[in-house]
PDB file of N, CA and C in Angstrom:
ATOM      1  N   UNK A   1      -3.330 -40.273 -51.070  1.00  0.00           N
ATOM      2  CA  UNK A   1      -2.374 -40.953 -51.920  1.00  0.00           C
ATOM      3  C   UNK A   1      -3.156 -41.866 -52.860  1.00  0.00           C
ATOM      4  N   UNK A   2      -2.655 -42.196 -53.872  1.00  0.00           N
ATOM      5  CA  UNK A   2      -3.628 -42.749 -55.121  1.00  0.00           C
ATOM      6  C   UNK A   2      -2.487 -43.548 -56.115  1.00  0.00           C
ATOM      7  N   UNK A   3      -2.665 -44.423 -56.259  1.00  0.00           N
ATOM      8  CA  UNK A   3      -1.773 -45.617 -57.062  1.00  0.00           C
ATOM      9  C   UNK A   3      -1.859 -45.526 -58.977  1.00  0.00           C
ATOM     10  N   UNK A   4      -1.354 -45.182 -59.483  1.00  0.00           N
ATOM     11  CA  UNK A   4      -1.594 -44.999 -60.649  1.00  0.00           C
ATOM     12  C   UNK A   4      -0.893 -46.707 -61.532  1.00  0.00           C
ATOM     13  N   UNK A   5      -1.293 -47.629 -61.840  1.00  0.00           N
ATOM     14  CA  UNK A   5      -1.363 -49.280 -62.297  1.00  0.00           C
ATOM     15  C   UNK A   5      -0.754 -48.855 -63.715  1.00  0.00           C
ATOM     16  N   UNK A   6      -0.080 -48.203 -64.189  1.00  0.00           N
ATOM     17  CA  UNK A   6       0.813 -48.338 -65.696  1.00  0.00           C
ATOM     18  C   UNK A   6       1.355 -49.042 -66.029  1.00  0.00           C
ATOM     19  N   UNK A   7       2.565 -49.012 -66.871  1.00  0.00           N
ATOM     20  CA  UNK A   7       3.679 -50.120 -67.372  1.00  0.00           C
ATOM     21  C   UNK A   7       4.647 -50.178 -66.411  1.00  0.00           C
ATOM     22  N   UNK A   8       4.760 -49.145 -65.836  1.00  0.00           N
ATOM     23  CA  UNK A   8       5.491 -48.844 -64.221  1.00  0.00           C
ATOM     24  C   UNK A   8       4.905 -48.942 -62.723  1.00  0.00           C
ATOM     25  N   UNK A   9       4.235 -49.120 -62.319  1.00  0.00           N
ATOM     26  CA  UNK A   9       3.405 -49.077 -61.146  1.00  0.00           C
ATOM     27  C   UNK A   9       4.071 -47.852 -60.302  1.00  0.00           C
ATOM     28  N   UNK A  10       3.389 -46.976 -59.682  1.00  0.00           N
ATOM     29  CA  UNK A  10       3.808 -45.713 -58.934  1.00  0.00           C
ATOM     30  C   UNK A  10       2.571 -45.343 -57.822  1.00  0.00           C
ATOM     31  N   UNK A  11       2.965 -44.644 -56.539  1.00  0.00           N
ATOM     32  CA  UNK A  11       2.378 -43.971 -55.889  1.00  0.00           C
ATOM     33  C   UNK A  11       2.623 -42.339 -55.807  1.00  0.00           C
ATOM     34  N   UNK A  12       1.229 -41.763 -55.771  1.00  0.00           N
ATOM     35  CA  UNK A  12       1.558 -39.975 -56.047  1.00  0.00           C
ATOM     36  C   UNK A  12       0.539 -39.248 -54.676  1.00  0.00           C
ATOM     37  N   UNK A  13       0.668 -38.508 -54.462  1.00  0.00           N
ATOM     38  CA  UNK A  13      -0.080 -37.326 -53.459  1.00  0.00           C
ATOM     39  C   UNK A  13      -0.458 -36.236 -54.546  1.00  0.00           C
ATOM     40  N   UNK A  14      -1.437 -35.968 -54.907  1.00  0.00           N
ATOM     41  CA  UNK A  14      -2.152 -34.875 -55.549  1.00  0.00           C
ATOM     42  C   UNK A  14      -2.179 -33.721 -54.859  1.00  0.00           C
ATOM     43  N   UNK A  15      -1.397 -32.352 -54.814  1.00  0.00           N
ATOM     44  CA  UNK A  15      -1.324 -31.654 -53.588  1.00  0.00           C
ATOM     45  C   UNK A  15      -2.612 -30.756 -54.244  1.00  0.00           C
ATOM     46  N   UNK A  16      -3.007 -29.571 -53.179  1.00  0.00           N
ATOM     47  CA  UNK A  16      -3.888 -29.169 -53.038  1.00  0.00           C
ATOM     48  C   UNK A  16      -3.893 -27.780 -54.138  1.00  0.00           C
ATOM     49  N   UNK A  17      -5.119 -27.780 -54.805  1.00  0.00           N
ATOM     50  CA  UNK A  17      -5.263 -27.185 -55.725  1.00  0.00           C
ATOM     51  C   UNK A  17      -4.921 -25.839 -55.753  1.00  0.00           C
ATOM     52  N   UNK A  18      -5.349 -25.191 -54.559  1.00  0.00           N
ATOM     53  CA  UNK A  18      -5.008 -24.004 -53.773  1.00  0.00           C
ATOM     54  C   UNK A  18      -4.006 -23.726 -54.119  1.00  0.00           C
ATOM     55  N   UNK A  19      -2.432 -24.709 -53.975  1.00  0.00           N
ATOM     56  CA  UNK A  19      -1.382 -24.453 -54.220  1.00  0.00           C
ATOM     57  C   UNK A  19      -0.740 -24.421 -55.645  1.00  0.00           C
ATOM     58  N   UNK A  20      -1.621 -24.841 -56.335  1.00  0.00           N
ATOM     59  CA  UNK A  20      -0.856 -25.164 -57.802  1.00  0.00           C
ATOM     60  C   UNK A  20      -0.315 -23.852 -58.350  1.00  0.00           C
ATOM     61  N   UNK A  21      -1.193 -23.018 -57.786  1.00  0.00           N
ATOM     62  CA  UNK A  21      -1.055 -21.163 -58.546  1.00  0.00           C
ATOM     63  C   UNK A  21       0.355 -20.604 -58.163  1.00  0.00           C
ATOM     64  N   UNK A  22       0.475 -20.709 -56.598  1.00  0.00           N
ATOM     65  CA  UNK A  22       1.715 -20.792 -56.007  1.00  0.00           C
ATOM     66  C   UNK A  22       2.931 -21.602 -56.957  1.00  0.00           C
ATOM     67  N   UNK A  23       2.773 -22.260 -56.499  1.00  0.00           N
ATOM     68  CA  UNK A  23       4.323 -23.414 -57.366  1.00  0.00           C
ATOM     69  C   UNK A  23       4.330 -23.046 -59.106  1.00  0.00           C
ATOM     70  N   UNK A  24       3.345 -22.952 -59.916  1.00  0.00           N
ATOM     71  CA  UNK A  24       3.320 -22.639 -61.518  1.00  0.00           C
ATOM     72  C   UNK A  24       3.911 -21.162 -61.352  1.00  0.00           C
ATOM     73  N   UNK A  25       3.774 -20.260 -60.358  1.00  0.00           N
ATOM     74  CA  UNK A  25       4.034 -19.040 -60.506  1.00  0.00           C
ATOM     75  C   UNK A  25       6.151 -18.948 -60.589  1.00  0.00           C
ATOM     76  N   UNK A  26       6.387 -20.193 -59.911  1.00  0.00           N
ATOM     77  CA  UNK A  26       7.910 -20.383 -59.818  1.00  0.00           C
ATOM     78  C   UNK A  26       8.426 -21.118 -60.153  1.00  0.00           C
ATOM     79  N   UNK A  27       7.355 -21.723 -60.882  1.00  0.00           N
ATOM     80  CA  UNK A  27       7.853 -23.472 -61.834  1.00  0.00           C
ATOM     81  C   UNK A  27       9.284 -22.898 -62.847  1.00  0.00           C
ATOM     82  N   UNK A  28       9.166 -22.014 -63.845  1.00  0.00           N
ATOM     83  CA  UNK A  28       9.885 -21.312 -64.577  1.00  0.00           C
ATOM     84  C   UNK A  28      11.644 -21.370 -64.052  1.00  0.00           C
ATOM     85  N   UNK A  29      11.532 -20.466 -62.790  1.00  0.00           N
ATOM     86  CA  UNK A  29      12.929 -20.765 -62.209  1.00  0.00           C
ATOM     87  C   UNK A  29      12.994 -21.954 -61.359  1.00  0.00           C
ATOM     88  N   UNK A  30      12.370 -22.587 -61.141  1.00  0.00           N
ATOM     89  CA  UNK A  30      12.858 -24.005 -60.738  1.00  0.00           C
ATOM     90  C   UNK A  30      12.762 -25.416 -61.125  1.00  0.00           C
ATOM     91  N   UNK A  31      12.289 -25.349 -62.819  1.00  0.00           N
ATOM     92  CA  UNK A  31      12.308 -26.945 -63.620  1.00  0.00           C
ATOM     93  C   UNK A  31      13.590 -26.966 -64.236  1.00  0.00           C
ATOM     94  N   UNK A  32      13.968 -28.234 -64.176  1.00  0.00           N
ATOM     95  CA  UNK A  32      15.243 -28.222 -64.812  1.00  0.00           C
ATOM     96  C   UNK A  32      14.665 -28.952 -66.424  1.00  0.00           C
ATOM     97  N   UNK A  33      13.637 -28.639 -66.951  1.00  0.00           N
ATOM     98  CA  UNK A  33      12.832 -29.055 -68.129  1.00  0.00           C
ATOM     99  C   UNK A  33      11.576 -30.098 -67.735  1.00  0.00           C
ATOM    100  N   UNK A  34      11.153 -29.784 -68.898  1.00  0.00           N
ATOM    101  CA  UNK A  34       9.971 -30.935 -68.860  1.00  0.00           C
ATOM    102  C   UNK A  34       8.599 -30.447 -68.319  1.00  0.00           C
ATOM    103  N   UNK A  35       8.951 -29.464 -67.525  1.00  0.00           N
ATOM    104  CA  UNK A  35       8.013 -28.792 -66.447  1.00  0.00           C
ATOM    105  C   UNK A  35       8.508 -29.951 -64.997  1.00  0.00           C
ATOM    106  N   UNK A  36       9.295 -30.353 -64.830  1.00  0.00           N
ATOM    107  CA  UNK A  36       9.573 -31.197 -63.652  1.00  0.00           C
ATOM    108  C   UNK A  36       9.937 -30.295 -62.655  1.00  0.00           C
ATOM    109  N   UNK A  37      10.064 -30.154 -61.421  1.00  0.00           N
ATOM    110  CA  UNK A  37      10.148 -29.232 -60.306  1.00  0.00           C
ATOM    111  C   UNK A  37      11.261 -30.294 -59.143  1.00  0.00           C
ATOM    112  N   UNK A  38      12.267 -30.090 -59.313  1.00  0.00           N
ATOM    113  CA  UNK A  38      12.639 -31.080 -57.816  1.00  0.00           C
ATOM    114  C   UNK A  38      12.322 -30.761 -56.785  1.00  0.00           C
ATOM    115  N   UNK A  39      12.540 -31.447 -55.543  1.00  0.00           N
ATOM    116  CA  UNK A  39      11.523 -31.283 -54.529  1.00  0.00           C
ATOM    117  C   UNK A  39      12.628 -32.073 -53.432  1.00  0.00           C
ATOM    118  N   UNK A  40      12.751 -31.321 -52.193  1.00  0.00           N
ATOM    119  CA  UNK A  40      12.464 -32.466 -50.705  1.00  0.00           C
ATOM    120  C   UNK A  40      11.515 -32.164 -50.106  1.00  0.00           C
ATOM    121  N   UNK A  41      11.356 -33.610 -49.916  1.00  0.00           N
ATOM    122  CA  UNK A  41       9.994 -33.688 -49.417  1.00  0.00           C
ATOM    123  C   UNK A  41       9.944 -34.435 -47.599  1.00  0.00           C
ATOM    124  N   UNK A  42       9.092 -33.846 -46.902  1.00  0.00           N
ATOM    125  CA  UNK A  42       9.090 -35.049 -45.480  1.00  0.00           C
ATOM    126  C   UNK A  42       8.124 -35.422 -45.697  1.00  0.00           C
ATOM    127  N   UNK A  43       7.731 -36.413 -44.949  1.00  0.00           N
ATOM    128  CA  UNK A  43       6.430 -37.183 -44.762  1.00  0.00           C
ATOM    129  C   UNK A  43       6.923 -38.132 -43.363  1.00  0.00           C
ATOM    130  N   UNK A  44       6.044 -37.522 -41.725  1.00  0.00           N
ATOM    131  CA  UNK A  44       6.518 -38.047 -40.596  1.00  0.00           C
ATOM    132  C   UNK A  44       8.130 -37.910 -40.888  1.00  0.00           C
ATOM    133  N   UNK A  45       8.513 -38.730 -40.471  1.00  0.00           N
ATOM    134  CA  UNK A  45       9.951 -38.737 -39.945  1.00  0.00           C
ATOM    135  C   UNK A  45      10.834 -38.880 -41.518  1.00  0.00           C
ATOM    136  N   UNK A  46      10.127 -38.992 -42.181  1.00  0.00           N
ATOM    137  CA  UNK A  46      11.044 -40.189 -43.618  1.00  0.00           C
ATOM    138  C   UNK A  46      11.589 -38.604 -44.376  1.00  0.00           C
ATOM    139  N   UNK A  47      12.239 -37.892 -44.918  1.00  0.00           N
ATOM    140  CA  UNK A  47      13.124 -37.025 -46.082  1.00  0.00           C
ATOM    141  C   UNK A  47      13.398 -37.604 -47.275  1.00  0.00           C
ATOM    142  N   UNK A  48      12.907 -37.557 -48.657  1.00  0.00           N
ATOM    143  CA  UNK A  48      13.359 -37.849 -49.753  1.00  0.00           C
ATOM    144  C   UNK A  48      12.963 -36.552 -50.721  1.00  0.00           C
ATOM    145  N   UNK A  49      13.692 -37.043 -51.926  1.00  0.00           N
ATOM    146  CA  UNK A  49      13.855 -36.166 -52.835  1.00  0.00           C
ATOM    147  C   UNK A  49      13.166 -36.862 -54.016  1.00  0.00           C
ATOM    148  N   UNK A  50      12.861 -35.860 -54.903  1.00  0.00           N
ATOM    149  CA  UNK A  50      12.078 -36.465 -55.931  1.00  0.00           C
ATOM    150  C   UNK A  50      12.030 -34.947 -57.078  1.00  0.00           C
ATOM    151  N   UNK A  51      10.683 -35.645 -57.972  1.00  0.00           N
ATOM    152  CA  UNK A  51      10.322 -34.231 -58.845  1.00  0.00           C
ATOM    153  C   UNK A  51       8.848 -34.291 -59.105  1.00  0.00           C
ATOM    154  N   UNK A  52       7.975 -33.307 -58.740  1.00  0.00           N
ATOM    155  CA  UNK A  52       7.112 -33.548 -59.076  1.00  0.00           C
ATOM    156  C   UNK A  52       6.551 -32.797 -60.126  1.00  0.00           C
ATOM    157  N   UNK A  53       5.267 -32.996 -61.122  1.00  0.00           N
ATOM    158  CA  UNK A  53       5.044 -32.118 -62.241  1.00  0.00           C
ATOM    159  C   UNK A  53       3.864 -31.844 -62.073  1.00  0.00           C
ATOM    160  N   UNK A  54       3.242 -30.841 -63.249  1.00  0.00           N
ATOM    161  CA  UNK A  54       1.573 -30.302 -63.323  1.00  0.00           C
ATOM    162  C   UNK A  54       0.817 -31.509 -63.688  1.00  0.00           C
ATOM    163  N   UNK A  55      -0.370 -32.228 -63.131  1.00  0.00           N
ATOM    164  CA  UNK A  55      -0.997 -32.579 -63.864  1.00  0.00           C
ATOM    165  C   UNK A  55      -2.821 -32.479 -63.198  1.00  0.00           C
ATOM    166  N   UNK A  56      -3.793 -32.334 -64.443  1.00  0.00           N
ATOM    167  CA  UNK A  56      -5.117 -32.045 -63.871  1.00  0.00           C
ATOM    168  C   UNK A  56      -5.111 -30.900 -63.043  1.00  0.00           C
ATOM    169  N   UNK A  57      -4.673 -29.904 -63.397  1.00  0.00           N
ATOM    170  CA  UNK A  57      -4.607 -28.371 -62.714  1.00  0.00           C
ATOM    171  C   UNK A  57      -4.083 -28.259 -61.124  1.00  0.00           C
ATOM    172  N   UNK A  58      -3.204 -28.923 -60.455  1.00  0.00           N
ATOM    173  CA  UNK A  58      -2.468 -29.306 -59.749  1.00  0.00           C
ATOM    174  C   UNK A  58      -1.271 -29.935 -60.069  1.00  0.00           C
ATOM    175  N   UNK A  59      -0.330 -30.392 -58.910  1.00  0.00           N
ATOM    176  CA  UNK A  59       0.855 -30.888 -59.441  1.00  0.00           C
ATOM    177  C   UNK A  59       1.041 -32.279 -58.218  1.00  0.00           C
ATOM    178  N   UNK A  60       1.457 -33.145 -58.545  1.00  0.00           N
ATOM    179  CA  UNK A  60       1.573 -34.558 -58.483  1.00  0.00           C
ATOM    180  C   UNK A  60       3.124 -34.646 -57.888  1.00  0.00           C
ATOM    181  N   UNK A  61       2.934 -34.904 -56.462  1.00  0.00           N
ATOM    182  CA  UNK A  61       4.297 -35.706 -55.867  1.00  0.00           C
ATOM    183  C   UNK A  61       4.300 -37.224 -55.870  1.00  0.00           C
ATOM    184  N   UNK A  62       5.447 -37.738 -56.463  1.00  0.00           N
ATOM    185  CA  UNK A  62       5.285 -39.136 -56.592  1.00  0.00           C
ATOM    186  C   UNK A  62       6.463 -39.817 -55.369  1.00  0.00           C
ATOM    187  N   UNK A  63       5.458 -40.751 -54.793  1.00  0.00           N
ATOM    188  CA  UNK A  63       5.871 -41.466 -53.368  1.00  0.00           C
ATOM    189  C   UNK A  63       6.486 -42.293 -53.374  1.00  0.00           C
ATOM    190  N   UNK A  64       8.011 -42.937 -53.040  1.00  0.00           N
ATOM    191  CA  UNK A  64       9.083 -43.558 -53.491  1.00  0.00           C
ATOM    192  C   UNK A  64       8.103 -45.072 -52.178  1.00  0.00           C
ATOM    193  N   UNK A  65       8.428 -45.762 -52.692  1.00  0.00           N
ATOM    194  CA  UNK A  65       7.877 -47.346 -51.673  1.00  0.00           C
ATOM    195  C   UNK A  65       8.961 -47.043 -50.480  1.00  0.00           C
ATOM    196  N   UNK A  66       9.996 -46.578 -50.539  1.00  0.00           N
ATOM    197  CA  UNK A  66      10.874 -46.961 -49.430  1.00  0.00           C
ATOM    198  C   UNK A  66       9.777 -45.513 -48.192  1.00  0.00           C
ATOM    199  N   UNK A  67       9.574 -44.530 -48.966  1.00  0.00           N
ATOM    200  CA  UNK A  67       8.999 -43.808 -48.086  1.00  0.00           C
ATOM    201  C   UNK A  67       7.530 -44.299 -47.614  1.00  0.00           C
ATOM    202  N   UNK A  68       6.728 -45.207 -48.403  1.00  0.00           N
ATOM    203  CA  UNK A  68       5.530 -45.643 -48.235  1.00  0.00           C
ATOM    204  C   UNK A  68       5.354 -46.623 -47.167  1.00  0.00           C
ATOM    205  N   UNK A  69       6.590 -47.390 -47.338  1.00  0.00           N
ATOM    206  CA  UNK A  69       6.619 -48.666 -46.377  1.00  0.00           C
ATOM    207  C   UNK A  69       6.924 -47.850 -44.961  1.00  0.00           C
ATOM    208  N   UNK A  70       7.940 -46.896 -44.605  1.00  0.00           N
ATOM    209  CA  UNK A  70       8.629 -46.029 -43.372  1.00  0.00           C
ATOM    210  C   UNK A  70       7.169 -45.739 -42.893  1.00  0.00           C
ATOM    211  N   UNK A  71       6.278 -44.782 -43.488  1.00  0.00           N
ATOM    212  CA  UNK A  71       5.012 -44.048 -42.289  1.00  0.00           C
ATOM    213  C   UNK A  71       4.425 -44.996 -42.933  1.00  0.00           C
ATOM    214  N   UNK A  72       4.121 -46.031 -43.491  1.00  0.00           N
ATOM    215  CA  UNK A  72       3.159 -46.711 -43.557  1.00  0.00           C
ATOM    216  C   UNK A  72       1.601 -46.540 -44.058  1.00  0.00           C
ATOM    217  N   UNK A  73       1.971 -45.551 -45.104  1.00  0.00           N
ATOM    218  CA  UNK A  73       1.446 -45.130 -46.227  1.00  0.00           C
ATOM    219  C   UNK A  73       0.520 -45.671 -46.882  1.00  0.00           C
ATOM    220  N   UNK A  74      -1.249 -44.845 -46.563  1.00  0.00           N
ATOM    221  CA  UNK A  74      -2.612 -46.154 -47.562  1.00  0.00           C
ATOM    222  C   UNK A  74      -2.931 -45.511 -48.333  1.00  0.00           C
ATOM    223  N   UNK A  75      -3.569 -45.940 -49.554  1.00  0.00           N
ATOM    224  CA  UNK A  75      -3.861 -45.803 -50.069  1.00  0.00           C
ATOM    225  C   UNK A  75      -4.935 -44.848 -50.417  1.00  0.00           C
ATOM    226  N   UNK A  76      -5.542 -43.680 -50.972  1.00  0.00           N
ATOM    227  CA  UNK A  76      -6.687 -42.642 -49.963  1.00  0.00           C
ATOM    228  C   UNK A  76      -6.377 -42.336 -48.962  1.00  0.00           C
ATOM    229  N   UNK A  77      -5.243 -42.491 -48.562  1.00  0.00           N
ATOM    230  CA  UNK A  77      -4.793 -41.615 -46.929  1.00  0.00           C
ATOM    231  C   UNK A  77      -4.541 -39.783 -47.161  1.00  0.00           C
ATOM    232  N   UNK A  78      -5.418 -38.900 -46.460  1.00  0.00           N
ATOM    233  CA  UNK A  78      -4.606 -37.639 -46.775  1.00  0.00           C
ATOM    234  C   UNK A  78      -3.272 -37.909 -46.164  1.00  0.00           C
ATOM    235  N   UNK A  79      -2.670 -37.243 -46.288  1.00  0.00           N
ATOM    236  CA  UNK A  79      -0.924 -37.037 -45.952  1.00  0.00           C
ATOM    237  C   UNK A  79      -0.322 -35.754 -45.880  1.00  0.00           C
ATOM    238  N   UNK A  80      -0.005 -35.527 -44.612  1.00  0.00           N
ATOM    239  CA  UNK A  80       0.757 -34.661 -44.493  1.00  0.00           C
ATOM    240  C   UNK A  80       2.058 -34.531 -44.929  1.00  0.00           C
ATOM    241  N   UNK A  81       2.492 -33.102 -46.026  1.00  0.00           N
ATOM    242  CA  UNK A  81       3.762 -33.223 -46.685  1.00  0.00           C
ATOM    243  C   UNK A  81       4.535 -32.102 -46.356  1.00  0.00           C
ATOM    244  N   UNK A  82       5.502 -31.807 -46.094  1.00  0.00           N
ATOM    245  CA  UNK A  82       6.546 -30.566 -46.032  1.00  0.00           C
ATOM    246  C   UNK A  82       7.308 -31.080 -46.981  1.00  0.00           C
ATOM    247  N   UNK A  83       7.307 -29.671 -48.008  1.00  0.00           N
ATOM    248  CA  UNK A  83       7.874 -29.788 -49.480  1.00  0.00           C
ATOM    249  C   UNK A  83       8.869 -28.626 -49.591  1.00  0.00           C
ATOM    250  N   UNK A  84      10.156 -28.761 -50.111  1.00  0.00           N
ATOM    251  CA  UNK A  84      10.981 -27.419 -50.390  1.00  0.00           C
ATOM    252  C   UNK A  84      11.562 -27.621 -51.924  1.00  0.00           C
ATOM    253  N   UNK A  85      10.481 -26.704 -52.378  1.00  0.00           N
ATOM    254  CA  UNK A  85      10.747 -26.714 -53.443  1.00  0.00           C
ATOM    255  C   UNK A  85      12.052 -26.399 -53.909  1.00  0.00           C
ATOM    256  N   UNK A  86      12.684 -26.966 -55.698  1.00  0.00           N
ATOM    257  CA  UNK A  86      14.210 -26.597 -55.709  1.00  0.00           C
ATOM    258  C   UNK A  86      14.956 -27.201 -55.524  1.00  0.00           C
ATOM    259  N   UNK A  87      14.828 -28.224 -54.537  1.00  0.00           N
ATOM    260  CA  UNK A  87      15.823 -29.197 -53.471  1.00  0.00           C
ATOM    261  C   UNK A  87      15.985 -30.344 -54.438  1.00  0.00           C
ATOM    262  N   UNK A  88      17.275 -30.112 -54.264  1.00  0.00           N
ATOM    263  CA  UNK A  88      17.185 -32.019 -54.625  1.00  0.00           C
ATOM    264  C   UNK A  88      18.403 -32.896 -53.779  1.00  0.00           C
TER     265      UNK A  88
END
């Protein structure tokens, strides 16, 4: 997980590159524009929804604080994610 300090402050999971080929191959039928992808997502016990997009030849799930604070979420932590794509 990696903190990106903007005009917004946000936390994201960079998923694994491996997968980007996968998800771009179905991005098409499942952005509702923008290239955005909705998503549920788990992380431990916590379920939220979100959207994540392409960026740096991978695609970027962004980590809501309410889910960060629940598993207790660091910063450089790998993280285990179960993602269904589509979902919102």
């Amino acid at each position: 997980m990696w903190h990106w300090r903007g005009p917004a402050p946000y936390h994201f999971i960079s998923l694994p590159v491996e997968l980007a080929d996968e998800i771009k191959a179905r991005a098409r039928e499942l952005t509702y524009g923008w290239g955005m992808i909705p998503v549920a997502a788990t992380i431990g016990t916590t379920r939220f929804t979100t959207s994540m997009y392409e960026k740096d030849g991978t695609y970027i799930l962004p980590i809501k604080n309410a889910v960060r604070f629940a598993e207790e979420l660091e910063i450089g932590a790998l993280i285990l994610v179960d993602i269904d794509l589509g979902h919102t």
